[in-house]
N, C-alpha and C. Protein backbone atom coordinates (compact mmCIF):
# COMPACT_ATOMS: atom_id res chain seq x y z
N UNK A 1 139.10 132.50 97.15
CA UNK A 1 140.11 132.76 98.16
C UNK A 1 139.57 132.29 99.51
N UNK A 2 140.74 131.85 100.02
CA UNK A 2 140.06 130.74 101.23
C UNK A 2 139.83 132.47 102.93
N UNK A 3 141.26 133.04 102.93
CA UNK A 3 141.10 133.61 103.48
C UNK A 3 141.40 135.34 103.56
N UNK A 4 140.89 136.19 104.19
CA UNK A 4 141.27 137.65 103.76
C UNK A 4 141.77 137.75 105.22
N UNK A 5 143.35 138.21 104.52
CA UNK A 5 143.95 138.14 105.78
C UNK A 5 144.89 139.78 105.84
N UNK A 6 144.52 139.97 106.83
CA UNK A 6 144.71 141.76 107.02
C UNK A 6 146.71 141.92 106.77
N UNK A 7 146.66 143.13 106.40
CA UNK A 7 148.05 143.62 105.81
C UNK A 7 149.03 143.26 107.06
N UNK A 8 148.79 143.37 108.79
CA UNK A 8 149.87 142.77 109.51
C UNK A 8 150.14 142.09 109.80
N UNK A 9 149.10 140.81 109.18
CA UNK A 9 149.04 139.77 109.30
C UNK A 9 150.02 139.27 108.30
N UNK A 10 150.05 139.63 107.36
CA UNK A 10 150.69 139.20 105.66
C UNK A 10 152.00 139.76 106.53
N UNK A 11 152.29 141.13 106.64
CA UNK A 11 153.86 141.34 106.91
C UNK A 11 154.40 140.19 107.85
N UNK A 12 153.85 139.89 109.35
CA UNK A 12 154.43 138.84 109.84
C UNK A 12 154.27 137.19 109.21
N UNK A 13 153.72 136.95 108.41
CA UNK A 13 153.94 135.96 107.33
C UNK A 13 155.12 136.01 106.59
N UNK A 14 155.56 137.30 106.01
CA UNK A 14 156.92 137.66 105.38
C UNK A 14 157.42 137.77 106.00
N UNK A 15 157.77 138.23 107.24
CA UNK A 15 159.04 138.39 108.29
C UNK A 15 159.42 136.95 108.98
N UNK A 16 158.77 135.88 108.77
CA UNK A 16 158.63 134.66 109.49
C UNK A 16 157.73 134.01 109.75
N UNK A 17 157.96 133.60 111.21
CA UNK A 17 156.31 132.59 111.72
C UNK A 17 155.34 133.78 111.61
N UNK A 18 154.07 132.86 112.11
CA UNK A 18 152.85 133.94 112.36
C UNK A 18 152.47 133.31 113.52
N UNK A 19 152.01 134.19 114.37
CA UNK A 19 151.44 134.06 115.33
C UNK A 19 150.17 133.01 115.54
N UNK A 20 149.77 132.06 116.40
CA UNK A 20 148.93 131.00 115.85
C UNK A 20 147.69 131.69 116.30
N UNK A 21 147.54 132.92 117.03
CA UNK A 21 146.05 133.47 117.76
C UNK A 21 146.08 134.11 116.72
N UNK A 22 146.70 134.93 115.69
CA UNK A 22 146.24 135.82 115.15
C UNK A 22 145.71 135.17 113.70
N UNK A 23 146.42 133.94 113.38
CA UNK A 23 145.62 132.92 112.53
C UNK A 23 144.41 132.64 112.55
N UNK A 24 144.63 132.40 113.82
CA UNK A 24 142.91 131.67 114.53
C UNK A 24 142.07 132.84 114.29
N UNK A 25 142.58 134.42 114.41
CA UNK A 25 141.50 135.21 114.54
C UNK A 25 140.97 135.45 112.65
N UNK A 26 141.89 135.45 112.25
CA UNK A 26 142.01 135.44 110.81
C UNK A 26 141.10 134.68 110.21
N UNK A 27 140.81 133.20 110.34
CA UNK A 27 139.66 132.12 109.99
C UNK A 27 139.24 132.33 110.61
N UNK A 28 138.82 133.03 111.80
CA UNK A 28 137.36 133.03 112.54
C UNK A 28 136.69 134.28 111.88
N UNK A 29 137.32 135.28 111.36
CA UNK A 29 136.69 136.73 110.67
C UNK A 29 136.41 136.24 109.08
N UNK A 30 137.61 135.22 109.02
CA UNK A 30 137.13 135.23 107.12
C UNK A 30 136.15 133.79 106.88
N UNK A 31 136.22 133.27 107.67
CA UNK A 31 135.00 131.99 107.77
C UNK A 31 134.38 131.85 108.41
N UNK A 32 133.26 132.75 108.63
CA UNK A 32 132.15 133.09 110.14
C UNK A 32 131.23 132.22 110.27
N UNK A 33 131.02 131.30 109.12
CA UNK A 33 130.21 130.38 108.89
C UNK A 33 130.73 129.30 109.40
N UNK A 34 131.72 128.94 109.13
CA UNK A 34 132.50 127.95 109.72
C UNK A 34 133.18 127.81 111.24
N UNK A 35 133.43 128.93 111.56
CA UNK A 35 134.18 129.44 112.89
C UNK A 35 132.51 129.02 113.42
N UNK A 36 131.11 129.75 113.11
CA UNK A 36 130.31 129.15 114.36
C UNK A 36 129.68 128.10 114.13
N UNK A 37 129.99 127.04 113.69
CA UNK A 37 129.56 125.48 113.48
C UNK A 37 130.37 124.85 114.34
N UNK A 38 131.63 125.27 114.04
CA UNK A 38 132.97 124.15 114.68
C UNK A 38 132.67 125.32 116.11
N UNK A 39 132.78 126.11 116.39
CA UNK A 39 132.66 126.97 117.98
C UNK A 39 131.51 126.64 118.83
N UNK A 40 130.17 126.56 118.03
CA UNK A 40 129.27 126.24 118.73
C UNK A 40 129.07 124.66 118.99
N UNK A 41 129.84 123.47 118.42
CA UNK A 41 129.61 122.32 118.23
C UNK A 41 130.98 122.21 119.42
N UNK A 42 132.08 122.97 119.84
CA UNK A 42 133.02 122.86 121.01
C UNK A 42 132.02 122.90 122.58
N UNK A 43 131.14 124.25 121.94
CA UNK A 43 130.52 124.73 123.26
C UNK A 43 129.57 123.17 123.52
N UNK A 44 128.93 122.77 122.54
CA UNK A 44 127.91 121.62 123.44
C UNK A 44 128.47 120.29 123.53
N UNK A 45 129.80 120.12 123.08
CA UNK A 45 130.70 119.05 123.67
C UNK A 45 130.76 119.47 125.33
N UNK A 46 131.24 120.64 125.41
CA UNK A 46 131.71 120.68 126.91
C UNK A 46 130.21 120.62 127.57
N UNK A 47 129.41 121.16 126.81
CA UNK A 47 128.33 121.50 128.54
C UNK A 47 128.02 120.14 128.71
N UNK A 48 127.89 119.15 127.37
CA UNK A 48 127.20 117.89 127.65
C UNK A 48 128.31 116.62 128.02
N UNK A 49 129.61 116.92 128.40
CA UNK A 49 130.33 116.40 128.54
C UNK A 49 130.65 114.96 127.40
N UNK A 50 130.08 114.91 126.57
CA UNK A 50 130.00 113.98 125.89
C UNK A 50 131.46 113.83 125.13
N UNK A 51 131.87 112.60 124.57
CA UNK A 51 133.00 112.63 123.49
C UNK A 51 133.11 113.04 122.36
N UNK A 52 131.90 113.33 121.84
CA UNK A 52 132.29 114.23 120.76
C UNK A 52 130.98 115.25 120.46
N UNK A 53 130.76 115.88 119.83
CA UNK A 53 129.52 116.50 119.12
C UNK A 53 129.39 116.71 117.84
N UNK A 54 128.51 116.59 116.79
CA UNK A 54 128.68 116.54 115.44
C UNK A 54 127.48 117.74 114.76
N UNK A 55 127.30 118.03 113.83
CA UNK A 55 126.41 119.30 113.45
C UNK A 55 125.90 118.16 111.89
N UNK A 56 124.19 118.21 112.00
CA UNK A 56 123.37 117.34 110.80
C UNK A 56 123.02 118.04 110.79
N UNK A 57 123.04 119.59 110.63
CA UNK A 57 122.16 120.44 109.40
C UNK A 57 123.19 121.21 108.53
N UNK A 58 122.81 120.68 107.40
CA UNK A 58 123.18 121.34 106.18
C UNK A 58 123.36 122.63 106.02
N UNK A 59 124.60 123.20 105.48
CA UNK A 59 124.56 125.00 105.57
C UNK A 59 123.43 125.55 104.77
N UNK A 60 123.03 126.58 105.13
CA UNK A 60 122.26 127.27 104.51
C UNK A 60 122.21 127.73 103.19
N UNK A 61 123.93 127.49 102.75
CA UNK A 61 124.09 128.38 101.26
C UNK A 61 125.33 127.72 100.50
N UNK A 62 125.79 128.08 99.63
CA UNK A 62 126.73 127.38 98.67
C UNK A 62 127.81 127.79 99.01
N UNK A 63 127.59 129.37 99.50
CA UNK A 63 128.82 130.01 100.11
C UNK A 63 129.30 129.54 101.51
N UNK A 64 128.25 128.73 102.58
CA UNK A 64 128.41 128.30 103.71
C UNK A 64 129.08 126.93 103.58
N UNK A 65 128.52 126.33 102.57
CA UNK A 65 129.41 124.90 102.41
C UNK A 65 130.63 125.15 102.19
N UNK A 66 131.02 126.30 101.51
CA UNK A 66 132.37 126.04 100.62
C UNK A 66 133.44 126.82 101.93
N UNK A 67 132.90 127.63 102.85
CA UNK A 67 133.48 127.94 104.11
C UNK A 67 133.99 126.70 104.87
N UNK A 68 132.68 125.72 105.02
CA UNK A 68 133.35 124.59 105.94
C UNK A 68 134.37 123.80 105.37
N UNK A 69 134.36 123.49 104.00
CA UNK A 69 135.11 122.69 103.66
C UNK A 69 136.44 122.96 102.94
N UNK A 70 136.59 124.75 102.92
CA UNK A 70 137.96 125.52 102.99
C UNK A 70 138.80 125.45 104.48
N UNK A 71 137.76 125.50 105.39
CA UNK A 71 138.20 125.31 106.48
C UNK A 71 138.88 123.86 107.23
N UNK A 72 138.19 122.63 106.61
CA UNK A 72 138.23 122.01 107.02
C UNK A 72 139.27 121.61 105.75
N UNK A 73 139.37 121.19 104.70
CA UNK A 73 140.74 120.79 103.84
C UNK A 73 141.94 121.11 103.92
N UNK A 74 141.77 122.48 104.82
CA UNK A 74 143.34 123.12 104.94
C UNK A 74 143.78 122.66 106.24
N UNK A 75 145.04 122.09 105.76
CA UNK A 75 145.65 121.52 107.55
C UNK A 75 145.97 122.42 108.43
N UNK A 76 146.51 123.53 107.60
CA UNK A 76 146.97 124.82 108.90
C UNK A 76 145.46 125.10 109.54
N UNK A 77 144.83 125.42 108.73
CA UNK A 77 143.60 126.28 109.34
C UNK A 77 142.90 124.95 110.34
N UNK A 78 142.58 123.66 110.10
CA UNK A 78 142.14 122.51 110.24
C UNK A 78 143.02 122.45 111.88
N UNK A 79 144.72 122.27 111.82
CA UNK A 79 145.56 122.48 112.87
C UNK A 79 145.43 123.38 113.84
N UNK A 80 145.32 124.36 113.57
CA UNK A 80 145.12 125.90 114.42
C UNK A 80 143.60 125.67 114.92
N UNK A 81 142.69 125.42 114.76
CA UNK A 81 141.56 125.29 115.09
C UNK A 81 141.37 123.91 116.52
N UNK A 82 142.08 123.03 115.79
CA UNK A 82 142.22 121.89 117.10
C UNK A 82 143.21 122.38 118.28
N UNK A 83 143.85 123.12 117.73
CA UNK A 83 145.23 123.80 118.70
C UNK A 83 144.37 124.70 119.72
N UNK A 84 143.45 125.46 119.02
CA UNK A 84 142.89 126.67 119.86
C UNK A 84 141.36 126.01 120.61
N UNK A 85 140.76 125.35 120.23
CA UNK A 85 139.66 124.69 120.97
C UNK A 85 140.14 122.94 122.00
N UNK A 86 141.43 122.96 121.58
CA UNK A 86 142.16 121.50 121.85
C UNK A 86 140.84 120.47 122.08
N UNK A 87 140.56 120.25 120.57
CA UNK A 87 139.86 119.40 120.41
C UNK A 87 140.43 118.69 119.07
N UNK A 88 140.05 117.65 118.55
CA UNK A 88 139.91 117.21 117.38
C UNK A 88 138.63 117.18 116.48
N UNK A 89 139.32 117.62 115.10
CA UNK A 89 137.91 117.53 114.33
C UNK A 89 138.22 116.34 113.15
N UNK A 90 136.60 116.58 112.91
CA UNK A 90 136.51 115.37 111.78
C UNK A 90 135.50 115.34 111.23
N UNK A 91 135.34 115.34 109.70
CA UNK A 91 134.51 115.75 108.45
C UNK A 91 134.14 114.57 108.11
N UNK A 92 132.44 114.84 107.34
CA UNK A 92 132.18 113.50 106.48
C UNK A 92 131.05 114.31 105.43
N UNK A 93 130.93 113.91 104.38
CA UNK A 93 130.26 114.75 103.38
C UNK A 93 130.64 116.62 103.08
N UNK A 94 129.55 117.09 103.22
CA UNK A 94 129.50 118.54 102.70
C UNK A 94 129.30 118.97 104.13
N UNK A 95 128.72 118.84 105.27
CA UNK A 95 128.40 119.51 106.57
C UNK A 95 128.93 118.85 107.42
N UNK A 96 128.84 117.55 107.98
CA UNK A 96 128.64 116.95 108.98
C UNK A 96 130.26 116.81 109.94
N UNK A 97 130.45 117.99 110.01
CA UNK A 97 131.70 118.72 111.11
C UNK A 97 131.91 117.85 112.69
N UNK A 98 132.32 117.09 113.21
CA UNK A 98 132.50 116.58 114.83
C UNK A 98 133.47 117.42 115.11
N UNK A 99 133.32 117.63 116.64
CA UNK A 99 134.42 118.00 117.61
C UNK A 99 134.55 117.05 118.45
N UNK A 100 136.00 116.44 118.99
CA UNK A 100 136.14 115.10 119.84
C UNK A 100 137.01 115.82 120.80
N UNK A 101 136.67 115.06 121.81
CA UNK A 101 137.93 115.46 123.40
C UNK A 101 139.34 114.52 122.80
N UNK A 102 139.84 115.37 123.10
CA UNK A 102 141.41 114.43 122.68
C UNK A 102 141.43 112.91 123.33
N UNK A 103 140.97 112.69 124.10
CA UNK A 103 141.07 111.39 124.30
C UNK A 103 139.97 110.29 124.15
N UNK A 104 138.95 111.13 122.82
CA UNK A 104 137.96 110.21 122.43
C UNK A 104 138.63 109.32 121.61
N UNK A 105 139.37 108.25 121.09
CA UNK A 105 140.26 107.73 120.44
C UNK A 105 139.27 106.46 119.38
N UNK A 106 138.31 105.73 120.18
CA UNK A 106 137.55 105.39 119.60
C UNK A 106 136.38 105.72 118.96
N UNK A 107 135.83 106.65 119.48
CA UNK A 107 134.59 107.46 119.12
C UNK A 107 135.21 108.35 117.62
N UNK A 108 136.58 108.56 117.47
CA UNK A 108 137.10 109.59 116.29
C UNK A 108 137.20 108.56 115.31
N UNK A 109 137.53 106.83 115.83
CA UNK A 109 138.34 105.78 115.07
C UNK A 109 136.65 105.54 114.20
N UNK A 110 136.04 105.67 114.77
CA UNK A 110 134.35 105.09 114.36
C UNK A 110 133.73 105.77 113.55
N UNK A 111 133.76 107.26 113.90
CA UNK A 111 133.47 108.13 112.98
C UNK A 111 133.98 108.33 111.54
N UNK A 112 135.72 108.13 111.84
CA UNK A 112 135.75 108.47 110.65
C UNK A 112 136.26 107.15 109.71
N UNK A 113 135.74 105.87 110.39
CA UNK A 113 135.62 104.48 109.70
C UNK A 113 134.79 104.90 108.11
N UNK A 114 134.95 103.83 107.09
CA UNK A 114 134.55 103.61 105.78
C UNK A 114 133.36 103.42 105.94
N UNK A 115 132.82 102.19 107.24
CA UNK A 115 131.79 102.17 107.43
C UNK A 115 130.67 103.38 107.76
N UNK A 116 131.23 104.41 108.93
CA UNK A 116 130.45 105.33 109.19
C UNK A 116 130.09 106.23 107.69
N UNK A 117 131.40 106.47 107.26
CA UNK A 117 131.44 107.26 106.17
C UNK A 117 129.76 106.62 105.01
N UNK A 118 129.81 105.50 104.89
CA UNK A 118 128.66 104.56 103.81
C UNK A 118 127.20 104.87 104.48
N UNK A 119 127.56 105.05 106.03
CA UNK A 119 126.24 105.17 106.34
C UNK A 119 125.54 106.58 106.88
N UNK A 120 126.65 107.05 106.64
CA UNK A 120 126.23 108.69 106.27
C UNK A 120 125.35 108.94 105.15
N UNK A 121 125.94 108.34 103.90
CA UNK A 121 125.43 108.99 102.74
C UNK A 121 123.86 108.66 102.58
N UNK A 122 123.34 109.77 101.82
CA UNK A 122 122.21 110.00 101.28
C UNK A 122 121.67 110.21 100.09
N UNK A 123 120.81 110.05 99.65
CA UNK A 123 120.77 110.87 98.26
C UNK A 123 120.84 112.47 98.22
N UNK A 124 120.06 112.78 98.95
CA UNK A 124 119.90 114.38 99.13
C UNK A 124 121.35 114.77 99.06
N UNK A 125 122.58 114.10 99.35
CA UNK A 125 123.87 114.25 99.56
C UNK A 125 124.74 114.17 98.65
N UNK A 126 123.99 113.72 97.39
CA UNK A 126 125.29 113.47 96.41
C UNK A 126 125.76 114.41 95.66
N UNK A 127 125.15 115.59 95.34
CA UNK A 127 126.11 116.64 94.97
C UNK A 127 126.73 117.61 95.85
N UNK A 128 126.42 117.21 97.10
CA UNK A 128 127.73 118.61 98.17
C UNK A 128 128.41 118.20 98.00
């Protein structure tokens, strides 16, 4: 289960929309692993002003991988996350999470090229 999402949360799911903060708070409580990779990888985009920031260490656990990449496969959760940090993200393997300023356009186009993708890989990498 990707997320544990509290009983008033579920009723306003059945009554209609859901609120997009209370989403956000929802994947940030049920994917803590993930909420501080992509949160702390927002924070050193901004201090370093740079166009994007990316995270090269590997999660710690099987359960930490499978956080980022619940997080990151699902478009709502994937959506709501760029909505609430108004950034863009972008995945390559099992860890390697970026956050981009919305108007990094080339720096996102590069990253998530075939090429970058080939020269990511590793061996150490082929079963995440």
């Amino acid at each position: 289960m990707s997320l544990t999402v509290p009983n008033d949360l579920l009723d306003q799911a059945r009554a209609g929309d859901v609120d997009d903060a209370a989403f956000v708070a929802c994947v940030r409580d049920s994917l803590p692993y993930a909420w501080s990779v992509i949160s702390g990888l927002v924070q050193q985009r901004s201090e370093t002003g740079a166009e994007f920031a990316d995270n090269l260490v590997a999660p710690p656990s099987e359960e930490a991988r499978g956080q980022l990449l619940r997080c990151l496969a699902s478009d709502s959760m994937r959506g709501a996350l760029e909505r609430h940090f108004d950034v863009r993200l972008a995945f390559q393997n099992c860890h390697r999470v970026a956050v981009f300023s919305p108007g990094a356009v080339d720096a996102l186009r590069e990253f998530t090229s075939p090429r970058a993708q080939i020269l990511n890989q590793k061996p150490e990498l082929v079963d995440c």
